[in-house]
Protein backbone atom coordinates (compact mmCIF):
# COMPACT_ATOMS: atom_id res chain seq x y z
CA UNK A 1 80.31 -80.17 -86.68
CA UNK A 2 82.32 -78.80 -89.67
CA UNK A 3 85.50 -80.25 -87.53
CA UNK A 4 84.02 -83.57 -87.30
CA UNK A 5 83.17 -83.86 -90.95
CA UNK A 6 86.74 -82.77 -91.91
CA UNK A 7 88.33 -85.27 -89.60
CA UNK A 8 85.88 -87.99 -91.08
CA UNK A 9 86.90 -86.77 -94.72
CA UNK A 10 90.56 -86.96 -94.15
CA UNK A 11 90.27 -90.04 -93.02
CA UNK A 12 87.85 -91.40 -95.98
CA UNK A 13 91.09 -90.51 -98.33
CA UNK A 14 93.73 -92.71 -95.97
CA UNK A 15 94.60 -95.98 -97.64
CA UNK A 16 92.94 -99.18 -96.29
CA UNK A 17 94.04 -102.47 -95.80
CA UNK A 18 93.62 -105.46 -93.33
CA UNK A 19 94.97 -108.43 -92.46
CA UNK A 20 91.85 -110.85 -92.02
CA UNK A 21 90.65 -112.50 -89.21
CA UNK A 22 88.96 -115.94 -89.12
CA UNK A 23 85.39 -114.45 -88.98
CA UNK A 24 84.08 -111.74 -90.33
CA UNK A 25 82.67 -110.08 -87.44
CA UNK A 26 86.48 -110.06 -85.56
CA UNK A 27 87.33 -106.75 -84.67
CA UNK A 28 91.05 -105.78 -84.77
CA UNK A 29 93.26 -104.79 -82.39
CA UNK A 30 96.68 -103.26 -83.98
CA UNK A 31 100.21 -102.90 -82.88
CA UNK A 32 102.91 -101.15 -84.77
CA UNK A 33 106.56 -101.11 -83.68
CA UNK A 34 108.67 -98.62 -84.70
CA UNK A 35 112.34 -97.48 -84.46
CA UNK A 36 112.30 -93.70 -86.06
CA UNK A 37 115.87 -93.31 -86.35
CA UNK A 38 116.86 -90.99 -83.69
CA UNK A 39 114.24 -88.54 -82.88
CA UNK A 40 115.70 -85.62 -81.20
CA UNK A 41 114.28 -82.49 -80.00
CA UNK A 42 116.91 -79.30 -81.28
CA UNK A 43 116.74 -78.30 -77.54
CA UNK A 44 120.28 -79.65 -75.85
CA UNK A 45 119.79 -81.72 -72.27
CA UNK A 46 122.62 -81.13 -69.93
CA UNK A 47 122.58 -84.92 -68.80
CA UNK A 48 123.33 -86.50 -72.00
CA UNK A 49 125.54 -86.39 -75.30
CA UNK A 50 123.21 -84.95 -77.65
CA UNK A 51 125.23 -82.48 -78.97
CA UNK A 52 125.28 -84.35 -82.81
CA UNK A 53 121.48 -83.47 -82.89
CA UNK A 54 121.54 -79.12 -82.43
CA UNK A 55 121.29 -76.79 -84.84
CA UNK A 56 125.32 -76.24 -84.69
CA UNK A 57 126.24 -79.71 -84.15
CA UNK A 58 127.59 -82.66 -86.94
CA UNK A 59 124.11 -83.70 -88.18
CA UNK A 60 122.50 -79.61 -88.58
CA UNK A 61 119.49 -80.92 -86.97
CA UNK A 62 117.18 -77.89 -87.03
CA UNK A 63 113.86 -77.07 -86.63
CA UNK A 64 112.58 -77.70 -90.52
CA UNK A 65 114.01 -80.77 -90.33
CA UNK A 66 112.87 -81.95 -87.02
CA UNK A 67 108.86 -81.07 -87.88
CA UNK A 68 109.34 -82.52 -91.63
CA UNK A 69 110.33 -85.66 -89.46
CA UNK A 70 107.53 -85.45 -86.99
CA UNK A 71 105.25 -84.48 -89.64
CA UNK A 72 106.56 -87.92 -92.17
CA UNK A 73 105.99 -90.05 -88.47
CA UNK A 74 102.13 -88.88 -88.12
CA UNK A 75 101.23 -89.71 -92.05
CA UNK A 76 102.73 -93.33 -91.10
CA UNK A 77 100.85 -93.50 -87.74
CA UNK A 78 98.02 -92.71 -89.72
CA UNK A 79 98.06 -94.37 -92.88
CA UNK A 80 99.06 -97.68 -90.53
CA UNK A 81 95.52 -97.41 -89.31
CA UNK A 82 93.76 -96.46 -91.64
CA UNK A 83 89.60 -96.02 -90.70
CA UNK A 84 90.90 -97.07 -87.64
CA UNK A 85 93.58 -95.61 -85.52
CA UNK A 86 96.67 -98.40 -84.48
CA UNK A 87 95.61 -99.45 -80.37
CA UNK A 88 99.28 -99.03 -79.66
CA UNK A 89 102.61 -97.87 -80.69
CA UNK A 90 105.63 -98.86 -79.62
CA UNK A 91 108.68 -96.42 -80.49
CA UNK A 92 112.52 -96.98 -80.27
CA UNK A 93 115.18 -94.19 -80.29
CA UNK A 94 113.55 -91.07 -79.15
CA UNK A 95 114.99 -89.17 -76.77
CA UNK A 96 112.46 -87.57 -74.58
CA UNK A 97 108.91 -87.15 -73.49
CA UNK A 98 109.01 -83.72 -75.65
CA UNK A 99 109.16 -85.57 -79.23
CA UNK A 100 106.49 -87.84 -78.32
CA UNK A 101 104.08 -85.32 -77.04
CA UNK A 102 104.93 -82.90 -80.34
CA UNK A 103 104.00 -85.78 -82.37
CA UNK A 104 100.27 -86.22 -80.69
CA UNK A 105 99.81 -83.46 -79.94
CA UNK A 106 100.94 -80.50 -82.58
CA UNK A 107 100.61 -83.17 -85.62
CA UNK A 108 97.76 -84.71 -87.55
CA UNK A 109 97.54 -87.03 -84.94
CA UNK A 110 95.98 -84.11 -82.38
CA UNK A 111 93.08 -85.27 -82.57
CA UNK A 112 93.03 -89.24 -82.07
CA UNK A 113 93.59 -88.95 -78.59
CA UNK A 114 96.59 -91.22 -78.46
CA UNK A 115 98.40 -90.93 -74.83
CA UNK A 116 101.70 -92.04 -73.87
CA UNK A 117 104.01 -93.35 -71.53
CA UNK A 118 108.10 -92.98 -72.34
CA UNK A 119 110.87 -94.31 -70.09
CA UNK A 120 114.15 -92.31 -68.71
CA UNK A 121 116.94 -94.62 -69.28
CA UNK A 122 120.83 -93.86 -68.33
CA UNK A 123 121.94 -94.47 -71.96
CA UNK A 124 124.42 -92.25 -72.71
CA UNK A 125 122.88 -90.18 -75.95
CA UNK A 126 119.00 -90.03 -74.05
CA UNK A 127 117.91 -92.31 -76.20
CA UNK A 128 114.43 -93.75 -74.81
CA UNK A 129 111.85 -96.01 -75.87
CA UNK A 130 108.26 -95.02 -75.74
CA UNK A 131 104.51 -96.77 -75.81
CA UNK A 132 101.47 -94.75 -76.98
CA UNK A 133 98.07 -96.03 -76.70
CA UNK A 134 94.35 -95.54 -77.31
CA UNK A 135 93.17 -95.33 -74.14
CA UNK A 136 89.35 -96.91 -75.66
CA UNK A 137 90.84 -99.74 -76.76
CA UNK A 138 93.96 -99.84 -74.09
CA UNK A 139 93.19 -98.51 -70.80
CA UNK A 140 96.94 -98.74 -68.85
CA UNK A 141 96.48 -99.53 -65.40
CA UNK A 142 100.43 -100.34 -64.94
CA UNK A 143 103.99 -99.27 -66.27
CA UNK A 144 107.28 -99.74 -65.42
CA UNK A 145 111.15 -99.43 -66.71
CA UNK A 146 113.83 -102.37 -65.82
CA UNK A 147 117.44 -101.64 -66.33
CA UNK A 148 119.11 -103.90 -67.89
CA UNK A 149 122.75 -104.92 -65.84
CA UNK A 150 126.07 -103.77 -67.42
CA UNK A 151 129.60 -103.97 -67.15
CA UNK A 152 130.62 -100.20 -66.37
CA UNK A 153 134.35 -101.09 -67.61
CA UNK A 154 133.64 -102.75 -70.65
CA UNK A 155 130.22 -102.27 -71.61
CA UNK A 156 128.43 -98.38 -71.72
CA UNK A 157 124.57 -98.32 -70.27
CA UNK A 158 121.54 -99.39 -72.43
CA UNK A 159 118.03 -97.98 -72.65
CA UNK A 160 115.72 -99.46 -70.02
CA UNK A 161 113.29 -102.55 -71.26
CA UNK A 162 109.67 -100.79 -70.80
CA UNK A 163 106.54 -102.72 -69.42
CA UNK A 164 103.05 -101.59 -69.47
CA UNK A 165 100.01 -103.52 -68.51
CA UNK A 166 96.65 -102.45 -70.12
CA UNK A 167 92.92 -103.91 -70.22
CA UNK A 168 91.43 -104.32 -73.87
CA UNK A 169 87.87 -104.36 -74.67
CA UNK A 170 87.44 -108.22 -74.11
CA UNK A 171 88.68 -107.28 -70.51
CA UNK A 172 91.51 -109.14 -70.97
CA UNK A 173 95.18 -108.11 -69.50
CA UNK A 174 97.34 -107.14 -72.42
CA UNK A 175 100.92 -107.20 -71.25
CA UNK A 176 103.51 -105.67 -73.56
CA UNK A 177 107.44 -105.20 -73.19
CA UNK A 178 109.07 -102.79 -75.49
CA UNK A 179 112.44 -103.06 -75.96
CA UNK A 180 115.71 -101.52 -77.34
CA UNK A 181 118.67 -104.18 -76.63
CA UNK A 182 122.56 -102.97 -76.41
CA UNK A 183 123.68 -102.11 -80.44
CA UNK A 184 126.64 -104.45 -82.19
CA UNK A 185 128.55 -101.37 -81.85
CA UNK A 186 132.27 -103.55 -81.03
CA UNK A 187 130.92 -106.21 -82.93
CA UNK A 188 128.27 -108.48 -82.68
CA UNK A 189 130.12 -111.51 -80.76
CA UNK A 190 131.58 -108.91 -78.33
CA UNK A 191 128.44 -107.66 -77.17
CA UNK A 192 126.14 -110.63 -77.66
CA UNK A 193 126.23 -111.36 -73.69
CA UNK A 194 125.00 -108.01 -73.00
CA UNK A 195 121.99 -108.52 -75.22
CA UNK A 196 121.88 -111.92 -73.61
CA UNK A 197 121.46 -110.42 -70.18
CA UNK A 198 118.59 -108.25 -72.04
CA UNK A 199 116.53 -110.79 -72.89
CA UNK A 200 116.73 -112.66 -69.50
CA UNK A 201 115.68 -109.64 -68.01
CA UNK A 202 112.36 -109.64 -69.70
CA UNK A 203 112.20 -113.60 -69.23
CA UNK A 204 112.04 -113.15 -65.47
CA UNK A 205 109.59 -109.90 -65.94
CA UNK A 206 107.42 -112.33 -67.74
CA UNK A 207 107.77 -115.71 -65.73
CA UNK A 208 106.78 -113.45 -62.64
CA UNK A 209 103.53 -112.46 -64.29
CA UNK A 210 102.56 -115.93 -66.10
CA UNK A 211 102.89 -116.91 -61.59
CA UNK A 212 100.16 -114.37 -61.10
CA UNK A 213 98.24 -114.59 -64.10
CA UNK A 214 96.25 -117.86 -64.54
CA UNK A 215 95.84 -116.41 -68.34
CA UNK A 216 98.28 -114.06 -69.28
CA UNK A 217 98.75 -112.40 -72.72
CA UNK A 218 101.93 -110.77 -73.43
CA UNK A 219 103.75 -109.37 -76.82
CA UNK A 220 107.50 -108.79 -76.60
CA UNK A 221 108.48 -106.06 -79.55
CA UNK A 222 111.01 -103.53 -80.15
CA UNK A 223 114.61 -103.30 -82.00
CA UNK A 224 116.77 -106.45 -80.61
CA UNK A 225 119.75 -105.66 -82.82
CA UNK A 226 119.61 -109.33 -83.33
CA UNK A 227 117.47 -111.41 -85.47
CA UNK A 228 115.17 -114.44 -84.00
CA UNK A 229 117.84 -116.86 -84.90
CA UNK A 230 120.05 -115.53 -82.62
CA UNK A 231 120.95 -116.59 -78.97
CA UNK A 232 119.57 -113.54 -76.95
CA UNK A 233 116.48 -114.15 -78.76
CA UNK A 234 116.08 -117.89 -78.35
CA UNK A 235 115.97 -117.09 -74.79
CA UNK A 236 112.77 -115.82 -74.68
CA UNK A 237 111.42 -118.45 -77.46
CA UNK A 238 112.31 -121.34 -75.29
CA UNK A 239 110.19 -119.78 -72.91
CA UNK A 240 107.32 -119.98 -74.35
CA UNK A 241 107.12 -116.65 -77.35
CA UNK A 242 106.66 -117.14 -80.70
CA UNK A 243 108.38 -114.87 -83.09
CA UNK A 244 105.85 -114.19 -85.68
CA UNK A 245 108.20 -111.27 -86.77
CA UNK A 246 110.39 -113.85 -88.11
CA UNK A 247 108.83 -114.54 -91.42
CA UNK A 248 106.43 -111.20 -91.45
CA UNK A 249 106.10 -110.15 -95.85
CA UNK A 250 106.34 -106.49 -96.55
CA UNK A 251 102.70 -104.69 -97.49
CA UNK A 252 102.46 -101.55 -99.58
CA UNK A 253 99.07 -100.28 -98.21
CA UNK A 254 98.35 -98.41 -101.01
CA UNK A 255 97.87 -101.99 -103.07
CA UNK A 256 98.03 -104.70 -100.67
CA UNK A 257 97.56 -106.89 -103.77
CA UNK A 258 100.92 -105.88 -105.49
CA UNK A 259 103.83 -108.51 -103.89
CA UNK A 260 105.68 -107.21 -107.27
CA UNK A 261 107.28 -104.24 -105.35
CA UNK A 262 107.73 -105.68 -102.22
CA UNK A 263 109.30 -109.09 -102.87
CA UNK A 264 112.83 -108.19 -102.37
CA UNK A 265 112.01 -107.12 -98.25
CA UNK A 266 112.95 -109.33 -96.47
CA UNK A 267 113.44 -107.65 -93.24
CA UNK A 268 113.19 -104.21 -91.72
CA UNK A 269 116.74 -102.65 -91.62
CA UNK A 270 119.03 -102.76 -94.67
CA UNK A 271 122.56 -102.65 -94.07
CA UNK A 272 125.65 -103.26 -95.95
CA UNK A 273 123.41 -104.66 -98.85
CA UNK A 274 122.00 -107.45 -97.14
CA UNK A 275 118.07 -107.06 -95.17
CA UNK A 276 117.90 -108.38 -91.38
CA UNK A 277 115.37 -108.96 -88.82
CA UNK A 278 116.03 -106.98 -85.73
CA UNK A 279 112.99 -105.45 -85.62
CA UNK A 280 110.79 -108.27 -83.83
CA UNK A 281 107.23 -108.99 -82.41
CA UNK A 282 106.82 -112.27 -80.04
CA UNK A 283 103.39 -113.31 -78.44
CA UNK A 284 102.68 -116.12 -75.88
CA UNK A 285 101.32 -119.02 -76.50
CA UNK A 286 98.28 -117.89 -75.26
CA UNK A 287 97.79 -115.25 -77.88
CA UNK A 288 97.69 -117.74 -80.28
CA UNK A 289 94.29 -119.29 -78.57
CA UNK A 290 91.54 -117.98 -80.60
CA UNK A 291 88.65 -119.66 -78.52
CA UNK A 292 90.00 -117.22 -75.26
CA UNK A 293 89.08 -113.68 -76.02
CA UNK A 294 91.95 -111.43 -77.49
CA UNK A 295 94.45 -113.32 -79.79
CA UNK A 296 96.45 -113.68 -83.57
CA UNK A 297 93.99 -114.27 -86.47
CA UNK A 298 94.87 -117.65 -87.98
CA UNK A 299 96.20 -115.86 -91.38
CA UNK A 300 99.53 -116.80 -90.99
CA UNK A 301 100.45 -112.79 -91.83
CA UNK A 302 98.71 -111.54 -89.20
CA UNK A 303 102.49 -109.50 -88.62
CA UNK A 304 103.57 -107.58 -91.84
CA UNK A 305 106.43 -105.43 -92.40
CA UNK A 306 104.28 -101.64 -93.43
CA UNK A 307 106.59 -101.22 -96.63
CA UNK A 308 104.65 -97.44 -98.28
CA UNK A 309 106.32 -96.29 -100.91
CA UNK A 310 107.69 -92.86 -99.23
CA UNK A 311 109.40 -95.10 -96.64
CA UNK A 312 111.49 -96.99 -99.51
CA UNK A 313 114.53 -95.37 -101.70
CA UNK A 314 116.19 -97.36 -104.82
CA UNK A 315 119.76 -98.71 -103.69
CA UNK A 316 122.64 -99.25 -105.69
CA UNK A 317 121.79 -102.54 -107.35
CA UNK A 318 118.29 -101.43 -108.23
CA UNK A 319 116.14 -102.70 -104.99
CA UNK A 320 114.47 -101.09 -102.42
CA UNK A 321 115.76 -100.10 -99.03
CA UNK A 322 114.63 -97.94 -96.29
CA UNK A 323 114.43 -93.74 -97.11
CA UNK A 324 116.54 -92.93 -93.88
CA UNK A 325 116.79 -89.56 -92.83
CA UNK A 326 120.52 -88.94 -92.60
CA UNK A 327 123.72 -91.15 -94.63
CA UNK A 328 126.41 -90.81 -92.14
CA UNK A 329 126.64 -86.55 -91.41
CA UNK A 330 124.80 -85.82 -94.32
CA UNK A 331 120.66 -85.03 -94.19
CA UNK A 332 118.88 -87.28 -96.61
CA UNK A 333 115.70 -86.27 -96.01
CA UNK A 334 114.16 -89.72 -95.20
CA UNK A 335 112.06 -90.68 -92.37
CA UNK A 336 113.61 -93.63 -90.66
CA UNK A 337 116.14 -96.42 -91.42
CA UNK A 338 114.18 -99.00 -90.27
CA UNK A 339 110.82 -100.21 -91.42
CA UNK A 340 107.69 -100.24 -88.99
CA UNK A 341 106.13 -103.61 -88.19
CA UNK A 342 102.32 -104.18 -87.89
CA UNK A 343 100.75 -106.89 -85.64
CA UNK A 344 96.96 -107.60 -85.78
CA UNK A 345 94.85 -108.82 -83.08
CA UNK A 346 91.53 -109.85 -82.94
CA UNK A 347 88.21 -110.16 -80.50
């Protein structure tokens, strides 16, 4: 009893904020998408080129820095929520099943229950994408990882696209592809095909399940390295996905009132002074059907860029960017150089 009423009063003193639905007696269903800026264990893995992320290696990753990371991810998992923990998660650049499980399960988060699913790509660092879940409000009854083709002379191998299929409480089939596509590493017109070939591959993962499913509700998120303007990303909007990511305003939670502070976001990765969008969220067109069970509110910001204060550092010219946790080799003591985006759902 005495654990229940501390849980209860811990979360009493999280910020609150929603993103309302058309009637009052919607209840939400929220996604956040997140990349956490590498998120390596200290341990080293024989198979892969993590040796930048041990204790003796460029970046001095070390235990005290790796919990103070884990730690910074569970107070945004949380606060995200808020009464109400997020229904899923979907995480780019981690490495392993181990960083996931620490966070759930040795973190704040222990008790919410959250359970996950991460994929074992042949990118050449480890790096992985992962979904966690509420398995109330998301009960997974399929997953699986698609490789995305590559050129093994020109181009090096990309983390896989995951897919997981879950029932929400309306009954309806939630289908969700997280994604990390190839990085402009080269130069974005150099590897624009590869991200290309990305993008089909989750076209033709979602054609095949729009021919099996009469209904079929699926959102597309993850780090594209490529905004919604862009090629590899019309791909999937000529098919049918809307990118509601594309004009998503940054929220502090802790005054969802104050636009003062946030009006100079305008994106979720900050990079040679100048925001971008390659952070994303797409739906189907049936998502936006509010008279069929699960689907976006009709506020048009029913996706918002989760801007808290301790996520945001002053830059040079007096605006906010992302708190990342390393500048080049050197520990900055941030959390992430990306900011997390929130999608709300209703039923």
């Amino acid at each position: 009893m005495r654990y229940f009423l501390l849980c209860m009063l811990i979360l009493c003193t999280l910020p609150t904020f929603s993103v309302h639905s058309s009637r009052e007696s919607d209840k939400r269903f929220r996604v956040l998408e997140y990349n956490t800026e590498n998120l390596f264990d200290t341990v080293h893995d024989s198979a892969f080129d993590d040796y930048d992320f041990l204790p003796d290696g460029e970046y001095h990753w070390n235990s005290y820095r790796y919990w103070r990371k884990e730690g910074n991810l569970a107070r945004v998992i949380l606060e995200a929520g808020g009464l109400q923990p997020v229904d899923v998660i979907g995480f780019c650049e981690v490495e392993n099943d181990s960083v996931i499980r620490d966070l759930f399960y040795s973190t704040r988060l222990a008790s919410l229950g959250y359970e996950f699913v991460v994929t074992h790509s042949s990118d050449l660092r480890g790096i992985d994408v992962a979904l966690a879940y509420q398995p109330e409000t998301y009960r997974l009854i399929a997953h699986q990882s698609y490789s995305v083709p590559y050129d093994s002379v020109s181009e090096r191998p990309t983390r896989d696209i995951l897919w997981c299929s879950g029932v929400v409480p309306t009954g309806d089939t939630l289908d969700i592809f997280l994604v990390h596509f190839p990085s402009r590493r080269g130069g974005a017109y150099l590897t624009d095909a590869y991200r290309e070939r990305a993008a089909r591959v989750v076209r033709e993962k979602a054609d095949s399940l729009r021919k099996v499913r009469q209904y079929a509700k699926i959102v597309f998120m993850g780090d594209c390295n490529a905004e919604p303007r862009e090629k590899c990303l019309r791909i999937l909007q000529d098919d049918g996905f809307f990118a509601l990511s594309a004009h998503a305003k940054a929220i502090n939670p802790s005054d969802a009132t104050d636009d003062r502070s946030r009006k100079d976001i305008k994106g979720t990765y900050y990079y040679q002074k100048t925001w971008s969008r390659i952070d994303n969220i797409f739906v189907n067109s049936n998502l936006l059907d509010s008279k069929q069970g699960l689907h976006v509110g009709k506020n048009a910001q029913s996706c918002l860029i989760f801007a808290p204060s301790y996520l945001l550092e002053d830059n040079a010219d007096g605006y906010f960017m992302p708190f990342r946790a390393y500048r080049g080799p050197s520990y900055h003591g941030g959390v992430s150089d990306h900011l997390p985006l929130l999608l709300d759902l209703w039923y």
